[in-house]
C-alpha atoms as a PDB file:
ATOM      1  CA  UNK A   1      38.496-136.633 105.222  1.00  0.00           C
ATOM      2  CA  UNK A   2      38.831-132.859 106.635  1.00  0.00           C
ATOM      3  CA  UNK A   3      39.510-132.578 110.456  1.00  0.00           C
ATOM      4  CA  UNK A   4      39.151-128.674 111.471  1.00  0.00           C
ATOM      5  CA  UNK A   5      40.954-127.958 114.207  1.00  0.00           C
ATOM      6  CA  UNK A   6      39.992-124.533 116.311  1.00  0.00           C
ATOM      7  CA  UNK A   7      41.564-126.569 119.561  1.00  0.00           C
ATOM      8  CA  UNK A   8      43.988-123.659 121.958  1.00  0.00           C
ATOM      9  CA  UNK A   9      46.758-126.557 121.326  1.00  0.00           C
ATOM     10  CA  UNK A  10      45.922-129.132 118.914  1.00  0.00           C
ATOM     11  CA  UNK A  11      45.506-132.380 119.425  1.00  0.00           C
ATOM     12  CA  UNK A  12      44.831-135.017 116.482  1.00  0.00           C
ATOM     13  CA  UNK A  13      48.086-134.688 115.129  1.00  0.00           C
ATOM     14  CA  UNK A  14      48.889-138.121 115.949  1.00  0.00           C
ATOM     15  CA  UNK A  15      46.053-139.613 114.526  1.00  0.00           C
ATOM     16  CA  UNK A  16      47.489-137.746 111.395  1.00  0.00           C
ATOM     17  CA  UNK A  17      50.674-139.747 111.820  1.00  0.00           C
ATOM     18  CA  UNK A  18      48.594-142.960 112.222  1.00  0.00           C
ATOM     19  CA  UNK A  19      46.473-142.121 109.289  1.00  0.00           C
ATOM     20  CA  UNK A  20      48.711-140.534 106.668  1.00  0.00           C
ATOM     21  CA  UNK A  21      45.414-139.981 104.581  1.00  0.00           C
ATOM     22  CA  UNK A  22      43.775-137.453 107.074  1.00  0.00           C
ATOM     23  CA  UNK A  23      43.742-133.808 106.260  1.00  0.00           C
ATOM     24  CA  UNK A  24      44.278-131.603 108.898  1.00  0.00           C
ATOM     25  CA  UNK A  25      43.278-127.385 109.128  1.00  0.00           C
ATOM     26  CA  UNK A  26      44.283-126.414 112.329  1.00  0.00           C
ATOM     27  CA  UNK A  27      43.235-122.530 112.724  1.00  0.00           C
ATOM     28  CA  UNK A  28      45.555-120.537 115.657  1.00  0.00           C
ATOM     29  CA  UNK A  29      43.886-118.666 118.606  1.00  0.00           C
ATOM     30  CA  UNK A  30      47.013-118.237 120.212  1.00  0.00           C
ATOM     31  CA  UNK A  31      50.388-116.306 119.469  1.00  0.00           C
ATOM     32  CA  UNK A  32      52.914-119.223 119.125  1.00  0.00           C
ATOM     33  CA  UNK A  33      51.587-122.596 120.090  1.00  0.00           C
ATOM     34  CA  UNK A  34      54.693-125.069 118.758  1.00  0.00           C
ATOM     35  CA  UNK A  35      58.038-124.363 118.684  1.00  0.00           C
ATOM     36  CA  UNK A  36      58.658-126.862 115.538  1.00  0.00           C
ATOM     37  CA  UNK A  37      55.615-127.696 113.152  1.00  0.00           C
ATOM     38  CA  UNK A  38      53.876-130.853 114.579  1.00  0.00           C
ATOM     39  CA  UNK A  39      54.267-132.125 111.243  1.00  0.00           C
ATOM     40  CA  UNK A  40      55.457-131.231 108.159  1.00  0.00           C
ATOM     41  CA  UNK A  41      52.445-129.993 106.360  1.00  0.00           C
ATOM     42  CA  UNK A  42      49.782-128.878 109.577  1.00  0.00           C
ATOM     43  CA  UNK A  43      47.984-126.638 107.134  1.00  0.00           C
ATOM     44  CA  UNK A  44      47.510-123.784 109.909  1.00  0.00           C
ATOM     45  CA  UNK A  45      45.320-120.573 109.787  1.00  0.00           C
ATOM     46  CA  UNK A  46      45.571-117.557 110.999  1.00  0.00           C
ATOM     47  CA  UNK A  47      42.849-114.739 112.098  1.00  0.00           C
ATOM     48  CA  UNK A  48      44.784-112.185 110.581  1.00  0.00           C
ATOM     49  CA  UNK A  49      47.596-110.825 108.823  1.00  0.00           C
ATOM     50  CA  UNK A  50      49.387-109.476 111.706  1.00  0.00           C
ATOM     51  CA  UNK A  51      49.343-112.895 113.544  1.00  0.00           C
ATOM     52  CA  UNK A  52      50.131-115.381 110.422  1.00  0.00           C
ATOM     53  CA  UNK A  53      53.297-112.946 109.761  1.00  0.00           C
ATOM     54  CA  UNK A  54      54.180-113.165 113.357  1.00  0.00           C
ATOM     55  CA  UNK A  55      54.385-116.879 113.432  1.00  0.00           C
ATOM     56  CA  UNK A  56      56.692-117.038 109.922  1.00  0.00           C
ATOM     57  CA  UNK A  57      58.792-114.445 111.344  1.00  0.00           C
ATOM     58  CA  UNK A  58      59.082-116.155 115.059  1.00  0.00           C
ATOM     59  CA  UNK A  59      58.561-120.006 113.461  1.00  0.00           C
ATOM     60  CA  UNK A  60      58.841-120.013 109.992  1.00  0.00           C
ATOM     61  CA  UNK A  61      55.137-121.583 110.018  1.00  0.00           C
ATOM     62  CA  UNK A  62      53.214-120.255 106.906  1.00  0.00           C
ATOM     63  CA  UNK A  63      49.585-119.671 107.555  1.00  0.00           C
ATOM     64  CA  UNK A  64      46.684-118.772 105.497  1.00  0.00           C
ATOM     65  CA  UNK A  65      44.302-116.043 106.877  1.00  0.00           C
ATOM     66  CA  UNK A  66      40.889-115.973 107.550  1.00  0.00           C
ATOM     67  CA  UNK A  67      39.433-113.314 109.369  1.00  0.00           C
ATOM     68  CA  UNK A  68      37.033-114.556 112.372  1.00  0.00           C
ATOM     69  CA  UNK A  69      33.234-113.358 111.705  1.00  0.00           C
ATOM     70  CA  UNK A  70      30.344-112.842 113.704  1.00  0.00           C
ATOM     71  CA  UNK A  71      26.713-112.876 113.367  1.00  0.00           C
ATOM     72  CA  UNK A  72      25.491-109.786 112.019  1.00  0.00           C
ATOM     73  CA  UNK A  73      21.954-110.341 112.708  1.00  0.00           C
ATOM     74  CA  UNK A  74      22.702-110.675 116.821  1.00  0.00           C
ATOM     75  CA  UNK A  75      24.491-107.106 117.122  1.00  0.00           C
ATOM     76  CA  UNK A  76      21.339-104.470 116.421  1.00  0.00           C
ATOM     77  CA  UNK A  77      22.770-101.371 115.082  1.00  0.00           C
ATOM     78  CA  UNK A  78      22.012 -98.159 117.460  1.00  0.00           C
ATOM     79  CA  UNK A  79      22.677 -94.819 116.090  1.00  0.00           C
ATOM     80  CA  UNK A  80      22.166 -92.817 119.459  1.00  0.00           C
ATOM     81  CA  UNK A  81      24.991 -93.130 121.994  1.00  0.00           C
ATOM     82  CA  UNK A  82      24.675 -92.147 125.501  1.00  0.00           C
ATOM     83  CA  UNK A  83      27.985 -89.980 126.930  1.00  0.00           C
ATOM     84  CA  UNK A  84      30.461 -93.016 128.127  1.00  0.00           C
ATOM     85  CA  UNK A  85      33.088 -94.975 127.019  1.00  0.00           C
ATOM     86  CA  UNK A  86      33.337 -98.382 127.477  1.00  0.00           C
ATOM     87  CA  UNK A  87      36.192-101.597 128.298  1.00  0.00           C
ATOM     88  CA  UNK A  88      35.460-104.858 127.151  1.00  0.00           C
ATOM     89  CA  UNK A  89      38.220-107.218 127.392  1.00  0.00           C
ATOM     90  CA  UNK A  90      40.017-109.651 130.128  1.00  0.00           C
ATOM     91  CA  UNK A  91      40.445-107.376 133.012  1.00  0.00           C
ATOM     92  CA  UNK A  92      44.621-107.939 132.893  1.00  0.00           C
ATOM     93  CA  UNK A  93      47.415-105.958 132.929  1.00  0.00           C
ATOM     94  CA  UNK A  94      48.467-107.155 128.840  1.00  0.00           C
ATOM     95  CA  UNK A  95      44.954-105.752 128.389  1.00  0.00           C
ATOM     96  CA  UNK A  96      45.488-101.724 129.671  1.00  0.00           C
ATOM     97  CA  UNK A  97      42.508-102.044 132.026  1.00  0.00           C
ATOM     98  CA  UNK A  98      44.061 -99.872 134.299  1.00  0.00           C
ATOM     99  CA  UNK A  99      45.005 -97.071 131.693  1.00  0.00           C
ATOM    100  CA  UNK A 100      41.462 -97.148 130.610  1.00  0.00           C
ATOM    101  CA  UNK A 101      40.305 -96.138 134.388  1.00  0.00           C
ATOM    102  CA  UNK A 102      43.506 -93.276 133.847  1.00  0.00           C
ATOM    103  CA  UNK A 103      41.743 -91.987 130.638  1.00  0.00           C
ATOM    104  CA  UNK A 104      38.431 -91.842 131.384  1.00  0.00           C
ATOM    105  CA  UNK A 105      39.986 -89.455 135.051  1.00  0.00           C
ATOM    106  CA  UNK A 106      42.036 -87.504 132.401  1.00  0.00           C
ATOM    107  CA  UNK A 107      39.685 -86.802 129.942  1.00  0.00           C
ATOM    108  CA  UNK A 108      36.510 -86.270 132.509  1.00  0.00           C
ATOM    109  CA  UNK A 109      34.390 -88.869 130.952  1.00  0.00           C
ATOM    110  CA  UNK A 110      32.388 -91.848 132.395  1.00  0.00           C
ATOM    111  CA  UNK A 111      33.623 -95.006 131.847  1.00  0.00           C
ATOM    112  CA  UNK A 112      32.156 -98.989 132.256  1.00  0.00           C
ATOM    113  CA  UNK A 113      34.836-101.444 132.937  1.00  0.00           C
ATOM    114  CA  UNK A 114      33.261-105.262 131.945  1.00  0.00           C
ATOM    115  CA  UNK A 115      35.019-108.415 130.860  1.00  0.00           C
ATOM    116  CA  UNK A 116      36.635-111.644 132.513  1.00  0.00           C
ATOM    117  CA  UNK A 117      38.193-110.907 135.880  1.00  0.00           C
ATOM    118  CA  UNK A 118      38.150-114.462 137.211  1.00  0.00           C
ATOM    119  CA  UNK A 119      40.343-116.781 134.164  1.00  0.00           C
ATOM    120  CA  UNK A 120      43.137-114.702 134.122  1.00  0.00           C
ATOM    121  CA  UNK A 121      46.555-114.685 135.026  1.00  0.00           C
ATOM    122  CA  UNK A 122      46.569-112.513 138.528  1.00  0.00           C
ATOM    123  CA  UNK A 123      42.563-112.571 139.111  1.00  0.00           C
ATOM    124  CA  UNK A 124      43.071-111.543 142.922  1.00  0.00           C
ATOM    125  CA  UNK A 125      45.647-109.019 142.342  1.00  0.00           C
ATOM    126  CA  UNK A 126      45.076-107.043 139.012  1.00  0.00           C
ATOM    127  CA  UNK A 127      40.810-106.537 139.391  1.00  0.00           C
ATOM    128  CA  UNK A 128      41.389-105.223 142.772  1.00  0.00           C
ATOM    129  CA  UNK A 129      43.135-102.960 141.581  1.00  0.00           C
ATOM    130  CA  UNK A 130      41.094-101.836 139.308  1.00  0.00           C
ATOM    131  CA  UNK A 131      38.297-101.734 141.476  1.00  0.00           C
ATOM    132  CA  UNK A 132      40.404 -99.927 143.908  1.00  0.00           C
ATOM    133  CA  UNK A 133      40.853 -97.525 140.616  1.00  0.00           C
ATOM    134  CA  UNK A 134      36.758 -97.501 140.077  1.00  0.00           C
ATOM    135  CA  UNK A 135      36.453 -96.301 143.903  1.00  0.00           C
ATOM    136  CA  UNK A 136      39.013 -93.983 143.992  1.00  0.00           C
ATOM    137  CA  UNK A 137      37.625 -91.978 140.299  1.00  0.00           C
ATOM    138  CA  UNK A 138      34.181 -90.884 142.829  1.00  0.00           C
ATOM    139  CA  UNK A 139      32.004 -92.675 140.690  1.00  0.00           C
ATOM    140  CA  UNK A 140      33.567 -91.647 136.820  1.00  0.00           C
ATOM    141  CA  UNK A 141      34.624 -95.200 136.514  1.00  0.00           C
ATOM    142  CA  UNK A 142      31.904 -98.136 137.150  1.00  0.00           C
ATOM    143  CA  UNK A 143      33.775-101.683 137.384  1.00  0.00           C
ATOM    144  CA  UNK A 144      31.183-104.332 136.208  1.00  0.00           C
ATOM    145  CA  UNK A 145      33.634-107.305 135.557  1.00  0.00           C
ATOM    146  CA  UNK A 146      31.728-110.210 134.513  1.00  0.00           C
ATOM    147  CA  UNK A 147      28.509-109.956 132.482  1.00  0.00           C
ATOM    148  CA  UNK A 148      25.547-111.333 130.825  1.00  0.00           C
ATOM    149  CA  UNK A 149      25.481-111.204 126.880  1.00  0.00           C
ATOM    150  CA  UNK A 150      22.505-109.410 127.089  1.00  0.00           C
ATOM    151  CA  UNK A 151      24.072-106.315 128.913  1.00  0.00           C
ATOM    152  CA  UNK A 152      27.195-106.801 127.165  1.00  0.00           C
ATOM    153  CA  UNK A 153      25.039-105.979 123.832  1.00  0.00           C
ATOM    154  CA  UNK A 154      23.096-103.236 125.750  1.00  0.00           C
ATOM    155  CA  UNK A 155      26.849-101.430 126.880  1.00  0.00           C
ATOM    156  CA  UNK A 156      27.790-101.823 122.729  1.00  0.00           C
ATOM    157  CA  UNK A 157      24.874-100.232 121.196  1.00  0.00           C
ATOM    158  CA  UNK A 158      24.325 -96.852 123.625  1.00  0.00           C
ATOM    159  CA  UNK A 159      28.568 -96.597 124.783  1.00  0.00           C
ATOM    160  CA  UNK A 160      30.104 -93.581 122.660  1.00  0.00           C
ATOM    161  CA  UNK A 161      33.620 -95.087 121.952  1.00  0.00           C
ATOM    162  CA  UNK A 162      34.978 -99.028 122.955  1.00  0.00           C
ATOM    163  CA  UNK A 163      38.488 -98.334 124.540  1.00  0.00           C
ATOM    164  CA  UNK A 164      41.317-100.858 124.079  1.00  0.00           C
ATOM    165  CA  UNK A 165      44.217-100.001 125.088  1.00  0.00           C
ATOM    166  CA  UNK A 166      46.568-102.800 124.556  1.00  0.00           C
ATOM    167  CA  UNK A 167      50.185-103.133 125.832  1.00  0.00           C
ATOM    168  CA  UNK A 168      52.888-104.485 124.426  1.00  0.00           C
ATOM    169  CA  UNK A 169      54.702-106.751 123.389  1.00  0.00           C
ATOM    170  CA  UNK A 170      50.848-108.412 123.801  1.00  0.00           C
ATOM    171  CA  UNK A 171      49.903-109.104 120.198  1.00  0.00           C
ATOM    172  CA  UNK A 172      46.355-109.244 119.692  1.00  0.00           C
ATOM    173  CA  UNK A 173      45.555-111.665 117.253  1.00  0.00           C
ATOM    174  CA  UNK A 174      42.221-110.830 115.820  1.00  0.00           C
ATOM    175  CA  UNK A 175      39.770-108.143 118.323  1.00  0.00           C
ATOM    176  CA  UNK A 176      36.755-109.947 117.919  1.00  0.00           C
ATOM    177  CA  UNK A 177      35.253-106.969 120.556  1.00  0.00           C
ATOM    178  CA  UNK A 178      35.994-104.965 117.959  1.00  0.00           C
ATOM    179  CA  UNK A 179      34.143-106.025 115.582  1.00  0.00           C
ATOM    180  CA  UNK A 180      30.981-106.260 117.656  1.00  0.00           C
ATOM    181  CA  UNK A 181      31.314-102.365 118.603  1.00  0.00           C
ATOM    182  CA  UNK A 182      31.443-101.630 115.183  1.00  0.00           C
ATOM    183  CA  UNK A 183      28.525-103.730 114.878  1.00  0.00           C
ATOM    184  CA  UNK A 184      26.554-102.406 117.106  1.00  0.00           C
ATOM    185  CA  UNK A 185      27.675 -98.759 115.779  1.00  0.00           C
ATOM    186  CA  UNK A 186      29.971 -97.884 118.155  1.00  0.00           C
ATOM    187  CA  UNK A 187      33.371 -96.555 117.310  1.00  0.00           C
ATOM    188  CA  UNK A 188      37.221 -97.780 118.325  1.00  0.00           C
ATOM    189  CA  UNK A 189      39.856 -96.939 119.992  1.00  0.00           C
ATOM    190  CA  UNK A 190      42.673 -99.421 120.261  1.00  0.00           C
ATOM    191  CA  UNK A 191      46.167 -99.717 120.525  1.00  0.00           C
ATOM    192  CA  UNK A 192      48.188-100.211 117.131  1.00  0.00           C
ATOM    193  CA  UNK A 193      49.267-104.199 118.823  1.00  0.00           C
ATOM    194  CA  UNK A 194      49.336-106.789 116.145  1.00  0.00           C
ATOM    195  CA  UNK A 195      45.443-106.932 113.763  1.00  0.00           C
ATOM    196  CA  UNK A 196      43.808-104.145 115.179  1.00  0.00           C
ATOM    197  CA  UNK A 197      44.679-101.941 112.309  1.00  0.00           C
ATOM    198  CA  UNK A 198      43.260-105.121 110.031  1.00  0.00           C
ATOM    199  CA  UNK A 199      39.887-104.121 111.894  1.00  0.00           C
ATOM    200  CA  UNK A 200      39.570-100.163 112.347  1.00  0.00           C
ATOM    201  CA  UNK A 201      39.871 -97.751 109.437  1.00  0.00           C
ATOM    202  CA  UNK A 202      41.514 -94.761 111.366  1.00  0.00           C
ATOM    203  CA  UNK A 203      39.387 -91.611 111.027  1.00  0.00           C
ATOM    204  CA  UNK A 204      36.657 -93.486 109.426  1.00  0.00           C
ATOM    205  CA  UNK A 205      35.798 -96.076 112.240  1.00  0.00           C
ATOM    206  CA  UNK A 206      37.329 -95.345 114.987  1.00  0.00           C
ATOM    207  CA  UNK A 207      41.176 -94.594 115.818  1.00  0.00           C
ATOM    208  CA  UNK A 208      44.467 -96.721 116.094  1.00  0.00           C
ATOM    209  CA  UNK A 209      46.858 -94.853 118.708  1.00  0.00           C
ATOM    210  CA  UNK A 210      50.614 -95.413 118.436  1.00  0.00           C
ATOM    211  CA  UNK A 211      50.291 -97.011 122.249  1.00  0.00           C
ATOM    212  CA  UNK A 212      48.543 -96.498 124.934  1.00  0.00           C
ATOM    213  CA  UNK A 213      50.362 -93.182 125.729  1.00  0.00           C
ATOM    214  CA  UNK A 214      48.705 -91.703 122.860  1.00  0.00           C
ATOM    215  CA  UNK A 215      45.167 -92.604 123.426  1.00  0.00           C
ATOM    216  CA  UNK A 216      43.856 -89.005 124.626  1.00  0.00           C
ATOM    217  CA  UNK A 217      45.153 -87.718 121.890  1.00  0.00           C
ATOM    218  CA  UNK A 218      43.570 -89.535 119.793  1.00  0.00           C
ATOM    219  CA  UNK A 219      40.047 -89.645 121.380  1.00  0.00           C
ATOM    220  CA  UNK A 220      38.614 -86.924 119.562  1.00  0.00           C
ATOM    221  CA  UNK A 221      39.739 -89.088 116.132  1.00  0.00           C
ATOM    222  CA  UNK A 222      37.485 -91.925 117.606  1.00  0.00           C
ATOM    223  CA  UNK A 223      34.171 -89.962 119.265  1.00  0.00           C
ATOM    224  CA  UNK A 224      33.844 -87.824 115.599  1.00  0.00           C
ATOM    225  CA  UNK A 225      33.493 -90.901 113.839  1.00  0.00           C
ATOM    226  CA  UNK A 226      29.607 -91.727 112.453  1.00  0.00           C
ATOM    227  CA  UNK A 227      27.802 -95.275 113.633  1.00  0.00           C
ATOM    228  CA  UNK A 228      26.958 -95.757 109.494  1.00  0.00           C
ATOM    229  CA  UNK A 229      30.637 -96.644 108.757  1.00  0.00           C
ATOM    230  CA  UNK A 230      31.567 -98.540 111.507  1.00  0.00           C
ATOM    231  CA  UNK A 231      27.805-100.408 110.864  1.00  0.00           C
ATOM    232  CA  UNK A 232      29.586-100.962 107.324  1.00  0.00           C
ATOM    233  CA  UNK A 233      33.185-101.941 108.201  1.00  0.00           C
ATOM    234  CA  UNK A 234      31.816-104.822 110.268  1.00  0.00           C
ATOM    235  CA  UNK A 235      29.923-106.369 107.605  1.00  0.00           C
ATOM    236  CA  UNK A 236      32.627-107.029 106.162  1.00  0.00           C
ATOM    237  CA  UNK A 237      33.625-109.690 108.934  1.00  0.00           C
ATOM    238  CA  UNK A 238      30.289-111.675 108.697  1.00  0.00           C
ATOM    239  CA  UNK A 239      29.843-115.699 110.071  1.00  0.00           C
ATOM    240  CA  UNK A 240      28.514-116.376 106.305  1.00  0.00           C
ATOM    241  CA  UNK A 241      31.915-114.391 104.642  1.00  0.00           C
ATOM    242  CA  UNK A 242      34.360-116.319 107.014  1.00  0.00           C
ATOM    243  CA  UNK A 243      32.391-119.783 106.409  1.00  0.00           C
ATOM    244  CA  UNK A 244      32.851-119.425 102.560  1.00  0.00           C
ATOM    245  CA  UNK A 245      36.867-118.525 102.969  1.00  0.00           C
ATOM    246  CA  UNK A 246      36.990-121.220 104.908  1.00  0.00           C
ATOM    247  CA  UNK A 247      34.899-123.837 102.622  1.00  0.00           C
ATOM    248  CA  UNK A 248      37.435-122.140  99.815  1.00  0.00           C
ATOM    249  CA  UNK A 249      40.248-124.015 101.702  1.00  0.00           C
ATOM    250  CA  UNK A 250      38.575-127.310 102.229  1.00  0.00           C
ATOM    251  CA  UNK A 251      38.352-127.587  98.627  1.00  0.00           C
ATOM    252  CA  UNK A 252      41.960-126.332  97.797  1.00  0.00           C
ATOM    253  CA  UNK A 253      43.200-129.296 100.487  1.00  0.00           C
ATOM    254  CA  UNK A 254      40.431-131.723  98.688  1.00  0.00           C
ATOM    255  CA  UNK A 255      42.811-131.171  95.855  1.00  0.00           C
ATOM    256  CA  UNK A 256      45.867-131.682  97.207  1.00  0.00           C
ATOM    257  CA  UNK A 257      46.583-128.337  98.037  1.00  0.00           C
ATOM    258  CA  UNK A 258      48.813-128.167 101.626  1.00  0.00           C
ATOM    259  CA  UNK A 259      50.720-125.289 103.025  1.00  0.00           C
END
């Protein structure tokens, strides 16, 4: 038998211990979960490259990689953009929400700030301040914080670049907004902060700045790329591609396979 794990944590590592037999694939959605493997062979996966080497380098865990997909046929591909860029991501400071309010001012350009402003580390200092940033931009920069799915697709399809502006030492371990932008046809900007450069072919889909410092500069990179490519780079991160790599390792462990 095949437990799959997708737990923050983990948990059923002791009923691995009390059943020697089990076979465990535990996939990561976190940066460094254990200090010491949980057990000697906990057959972990990572959502990227840039994550499963961080975790030999700061654990010595190996990890195989699968990508996380989505389902193609929910993001609608929409060639016509309307003239703003968008934020999508946990309104926190990790996240650059603030520096996304401080482009959109320095470049002239509206902006929509959505995402989770309620589960995160400071959620009644940080937001505020970024609303305080929304009032103070005289309408530039609309703060939307939490919502529906249905908007959230809507803000994809017609926004003219997604903004991400990650800080580090965050390490973003897959970008799965990312993906849906490129989806939906809509170009990237992000921050070059762990698999974001897995994700975005720079000049081609959207643009991968040095930091955040550099994100005006590269802007222009991001707006001049076409909605066909990054329609095309995103198929390649489908639910159906991700289930097969997956299904792959189920059969390598069947056989006795264990990293």
């Amino acid at each position: 038998d095949i437990i799959h794990d997708h737990s923050w944590a983990g948990y059923p590592y002791q009923a691995k211990r009390e059943w020697p037999q089990l076979k465990l694939l535990h996939t990561l959605h976190s940066q460094m979960p254990y200090q010491t493997k949980p057990v000697e062979k906990p057959c972990f996966v990572a959502a990227s490259q840039a994550q499963a080497d961080y975790l030999k380098r700061e654990c010595g865990f190996d990890c195989r990689v699968v990508p996380h997909g989505i389902d193609l046929s929910l993001y609608e591909y929409h060639a016509e953009k309307e003239d703003f860029l968008l934020y999508l991501n946990r309104v926190q400071d990790e996240k650059g929400t603030l520096e996304f309010c401080a482009l959109c001012k320095s470049v002239g350009m509206r902006g929509m700030v959505a995402g989770e402003d309620i589960y995160v580390p400071d959620p009644l200092g940080y937001p505020r301040r970024v609303m305080e940033a929304c009032e103070q931009s005289g309408g530039l920069v609309r703060y939307l914080g939490r919502i529906p799915h249905d908007y959230k697709l809507e803000l994809l399809q017609k926004a003219r670049c997604l903004v991400s502006p990650l800080k580090a030492p965050y390490l973003e371990i897959f970008g799965l907004s990312l993906v849906e932008a490129m989806a939906c046809g809509t170009p990237v900007l992000v921050t070059d902060q762990g698999a974001p450069r897995e994700l975005v072919m720079h000049g081609v889909t959207g643009a991968v700045a040095q930091n955040y410092t550099c994100l005006e500069q590269n802007l222009t990179v991001a707006l001049q790329c076409g909605p066909e490519a990054c329609r095309k780079q995103a198929e390649g991160f489908s639910r159906d591609k991700m289930a097969l790599e997956y299904l792959a390792l189920y059969e390598a462990m069947m056989r006795g396979e264990s990293w």
